[in-house]
Protein backbone atom coordinates (compact mmCIF):
# COMPACT_ATOMS: atom_id res chain seq x y z
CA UNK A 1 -7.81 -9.17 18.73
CA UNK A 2 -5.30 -7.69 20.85
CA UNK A 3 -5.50 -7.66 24.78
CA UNK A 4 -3.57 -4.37 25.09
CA UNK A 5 -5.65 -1.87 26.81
CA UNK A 6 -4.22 1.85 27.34
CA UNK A 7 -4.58 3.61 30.21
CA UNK A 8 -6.09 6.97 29.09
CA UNK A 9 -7.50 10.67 29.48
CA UNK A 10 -9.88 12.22 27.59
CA UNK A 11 -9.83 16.00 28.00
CA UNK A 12 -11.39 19.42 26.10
CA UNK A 13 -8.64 20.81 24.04
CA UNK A 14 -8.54 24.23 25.65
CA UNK A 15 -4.95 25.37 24.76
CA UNK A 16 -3.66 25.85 21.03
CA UNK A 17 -1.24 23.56 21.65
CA UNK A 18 -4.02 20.54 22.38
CA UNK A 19 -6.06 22.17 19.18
CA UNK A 20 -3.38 21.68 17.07
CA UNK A 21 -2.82 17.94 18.25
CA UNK A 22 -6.16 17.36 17.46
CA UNK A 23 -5.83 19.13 14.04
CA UNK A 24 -2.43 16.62 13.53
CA UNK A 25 -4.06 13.51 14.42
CA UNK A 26 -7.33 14.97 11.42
CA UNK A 27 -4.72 15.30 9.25
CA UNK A 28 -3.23 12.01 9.71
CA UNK A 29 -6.44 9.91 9.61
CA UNK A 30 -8.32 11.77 6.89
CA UNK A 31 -6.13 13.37 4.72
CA UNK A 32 -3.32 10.88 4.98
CA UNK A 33 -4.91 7.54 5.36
CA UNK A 34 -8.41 7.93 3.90
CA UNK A 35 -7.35 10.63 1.22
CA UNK A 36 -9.61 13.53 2.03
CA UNK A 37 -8.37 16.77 0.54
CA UNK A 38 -5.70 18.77 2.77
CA UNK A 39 -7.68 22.19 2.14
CA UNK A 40 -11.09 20.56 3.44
CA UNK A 41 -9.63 19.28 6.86
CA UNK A 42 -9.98 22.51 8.58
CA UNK A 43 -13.65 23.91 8.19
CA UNK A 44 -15.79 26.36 8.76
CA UNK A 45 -16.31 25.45 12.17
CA UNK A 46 -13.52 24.66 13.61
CA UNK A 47 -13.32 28.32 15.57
CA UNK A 48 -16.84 27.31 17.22
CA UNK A 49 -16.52 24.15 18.10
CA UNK A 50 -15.65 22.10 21.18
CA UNK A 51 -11.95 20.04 20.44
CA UNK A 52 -11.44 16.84 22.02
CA UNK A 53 -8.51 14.74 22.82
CA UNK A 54 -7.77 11.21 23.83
CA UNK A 55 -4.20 10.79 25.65
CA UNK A 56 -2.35 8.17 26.66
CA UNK A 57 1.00 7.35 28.57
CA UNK A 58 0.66 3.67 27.43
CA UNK A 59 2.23 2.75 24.13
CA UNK A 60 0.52 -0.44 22.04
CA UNK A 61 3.96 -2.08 21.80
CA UNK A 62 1.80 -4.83 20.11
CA UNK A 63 0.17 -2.66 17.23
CA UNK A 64 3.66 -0.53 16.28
CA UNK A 65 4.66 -1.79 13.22
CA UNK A 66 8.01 -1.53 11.47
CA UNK A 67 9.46 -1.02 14.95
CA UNK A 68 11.73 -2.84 17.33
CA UNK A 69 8.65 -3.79 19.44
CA UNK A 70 11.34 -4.74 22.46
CA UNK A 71 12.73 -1.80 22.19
CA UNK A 72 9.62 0.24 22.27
CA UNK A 73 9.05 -1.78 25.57
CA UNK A 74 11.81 -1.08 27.42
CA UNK A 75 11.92 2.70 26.44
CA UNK A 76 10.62 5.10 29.42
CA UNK A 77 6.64 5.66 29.28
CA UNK A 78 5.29 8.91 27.23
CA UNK A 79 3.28 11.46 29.05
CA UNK A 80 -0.02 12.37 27.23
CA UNK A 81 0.64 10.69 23.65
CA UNK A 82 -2.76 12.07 21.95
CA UNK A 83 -4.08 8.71 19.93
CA UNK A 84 -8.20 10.13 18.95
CA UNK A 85 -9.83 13.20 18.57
CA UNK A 86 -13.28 14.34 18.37
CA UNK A 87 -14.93 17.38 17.83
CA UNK A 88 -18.83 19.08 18.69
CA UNK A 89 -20.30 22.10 16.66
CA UNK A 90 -23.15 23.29 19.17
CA UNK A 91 -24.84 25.37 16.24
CA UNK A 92 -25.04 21.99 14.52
CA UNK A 93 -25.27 19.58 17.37
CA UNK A 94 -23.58 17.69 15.44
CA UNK A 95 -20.38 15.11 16.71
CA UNK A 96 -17.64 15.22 13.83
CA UNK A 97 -13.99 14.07 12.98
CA UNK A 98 -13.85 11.44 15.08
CA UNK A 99 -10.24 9.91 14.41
CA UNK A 100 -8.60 7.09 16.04
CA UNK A 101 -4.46 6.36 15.65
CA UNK A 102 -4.50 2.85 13.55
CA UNK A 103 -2.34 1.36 16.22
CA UNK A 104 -5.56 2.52 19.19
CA UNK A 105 -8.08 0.90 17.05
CA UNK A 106 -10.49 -1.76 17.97
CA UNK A 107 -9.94 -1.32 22.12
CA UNK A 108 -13.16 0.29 22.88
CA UNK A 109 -11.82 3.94 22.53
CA UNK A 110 -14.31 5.52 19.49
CA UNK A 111 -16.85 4.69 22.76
CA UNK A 112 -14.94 6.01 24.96
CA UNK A 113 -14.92 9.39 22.93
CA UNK A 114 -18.17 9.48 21.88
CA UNK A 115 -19.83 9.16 25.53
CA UNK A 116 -17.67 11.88 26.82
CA UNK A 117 -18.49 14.15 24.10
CA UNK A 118 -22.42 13.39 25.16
CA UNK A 119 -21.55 13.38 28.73
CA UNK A 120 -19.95 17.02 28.16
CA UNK A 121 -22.98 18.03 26.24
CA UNK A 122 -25.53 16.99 28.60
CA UNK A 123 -23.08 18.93 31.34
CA UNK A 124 -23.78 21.93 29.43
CA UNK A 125 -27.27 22.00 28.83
CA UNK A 126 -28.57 20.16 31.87
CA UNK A 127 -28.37 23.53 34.15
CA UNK A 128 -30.39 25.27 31.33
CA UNK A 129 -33.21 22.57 32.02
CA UNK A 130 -33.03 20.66 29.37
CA UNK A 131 -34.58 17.32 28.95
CA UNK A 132 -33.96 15.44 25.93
CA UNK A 133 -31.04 16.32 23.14
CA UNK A 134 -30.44 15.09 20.08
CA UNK A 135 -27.15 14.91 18.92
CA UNK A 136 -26.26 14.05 15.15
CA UNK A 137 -23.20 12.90 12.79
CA UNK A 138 -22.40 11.97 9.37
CA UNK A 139 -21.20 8.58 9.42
CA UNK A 140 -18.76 7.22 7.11
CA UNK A 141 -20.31 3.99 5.97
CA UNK A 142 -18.18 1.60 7.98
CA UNK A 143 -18.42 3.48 10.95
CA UNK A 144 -22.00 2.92 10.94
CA UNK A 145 -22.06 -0.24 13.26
CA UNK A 146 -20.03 1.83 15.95
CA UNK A 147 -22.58 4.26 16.10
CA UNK A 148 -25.43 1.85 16.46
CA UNK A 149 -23.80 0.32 19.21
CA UNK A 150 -23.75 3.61 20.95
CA UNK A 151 -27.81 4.68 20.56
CA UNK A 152 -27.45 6.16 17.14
CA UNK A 153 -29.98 5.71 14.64
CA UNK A 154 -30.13 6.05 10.80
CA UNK A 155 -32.10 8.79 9.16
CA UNK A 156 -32.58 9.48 5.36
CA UNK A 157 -30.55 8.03 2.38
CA UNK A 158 -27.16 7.73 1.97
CA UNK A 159 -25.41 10.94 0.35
CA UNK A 160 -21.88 11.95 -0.74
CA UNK A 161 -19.78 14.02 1.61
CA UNK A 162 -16.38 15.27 0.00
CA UNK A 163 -16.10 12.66 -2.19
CA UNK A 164 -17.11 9.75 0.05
CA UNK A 165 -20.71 8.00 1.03
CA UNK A 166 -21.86 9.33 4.54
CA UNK A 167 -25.38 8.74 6.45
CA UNK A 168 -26.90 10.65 8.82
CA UNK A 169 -27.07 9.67 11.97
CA UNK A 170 -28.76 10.87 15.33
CA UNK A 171 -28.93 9.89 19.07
CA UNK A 172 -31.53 11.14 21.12
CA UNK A 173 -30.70 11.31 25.30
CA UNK A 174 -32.06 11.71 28.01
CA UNK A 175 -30.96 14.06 30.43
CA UNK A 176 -31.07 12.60 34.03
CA UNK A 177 -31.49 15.48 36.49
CA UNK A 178 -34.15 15.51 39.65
CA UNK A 179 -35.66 18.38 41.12
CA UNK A 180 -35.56 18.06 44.73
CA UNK A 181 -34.16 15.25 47.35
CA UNK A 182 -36.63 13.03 48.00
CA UNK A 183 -36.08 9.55 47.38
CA UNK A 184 -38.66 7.25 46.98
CA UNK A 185 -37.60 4.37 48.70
CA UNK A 186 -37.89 6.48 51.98
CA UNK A 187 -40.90 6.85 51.63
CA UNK A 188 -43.18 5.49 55.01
């Protein structure tokens, strides 16, 4: 396992321009790698969801292959190189297309995507006094792990999702807000 660990920023995709590098990284992972249909990548809800993007100005010299890896080394650092996307449908509360660059994989960063999506989430709803959400996903099936690391739970059978098996999955948090400042440990 490789020790290389990017520096990175994960950010909302407000502009077209970051939408779009989501949308290219989508394409890349599931219609180029895994083999998902072109025409399915964009969906329904793309216009009402929430696009997220992972950046980084650190390149995995280590993981590029077919290149001149001292070369890529000594070139100048990239600014914001996107290497993962996610996205959230609020109407759904669902999490979906999470994507990952092959080179980014296995560093921690699916984790680091999926808690800010929550954290964002629980941002949102924790002024409309909220307690508890529960967000879902449809997991590809070796994915599944990585979401049980992170809280998620299976629900139901498997089924088939465009042509591949998926399972439900859902994660039920907490919202941590207190009404008030008193702190207990002030107490007399």
């Amino acid at each position: 396992m490789s020790t290389f660990r990017p520096t990175y920023t994960f950010k909302e995709a407000t502009s077209q321009e970051d939408v779009e590098k989501c949308h290219q990284i989508r394409i890349q992972v599931f219609v180029h790698e895994q083999g998902f249909p072109l025409e399915d990548e964009k969906d329904e809800y793309d216009a009402e969801a929430k696009h997220f993007l992972l950046t980084t100005s650190d390149l995995n010299v280590e993981n590029l292959a077919g290149t001149d890896t001292k070369a890529e080394a000594e070139k100048p650092k990239c600014h914001d190189v996107p290497i993962g996307v996610i996205r959230y449908v609020p109407s759904k509360q669902k999490l979906t297309r999470l994507a990952i660059l092959p080179a980014y994989r296995n560093l921690g960063l699916s984790r680091v995507l999926v808690q800010g999506l929550e954290e964002y989430v629980k941002n949102s709803l924790q002024s409309k006094g909220v307690n508890w959400f529960d967000i879902r996903c449809h997991s590809q099936l070796q994915a599944i792990p990585i979401y049980e690391k992170l809280g998620y739970i299976k629900e139901g059978a498997e089924f088939d999702e465009e042509g591949a098996p998926h399972q439900l999955m859902i994660h039920r948090i907490k919202i941590n807000y207190f009404l008030g400042t008193h702190n207990e440990k002030n107490r007399n």
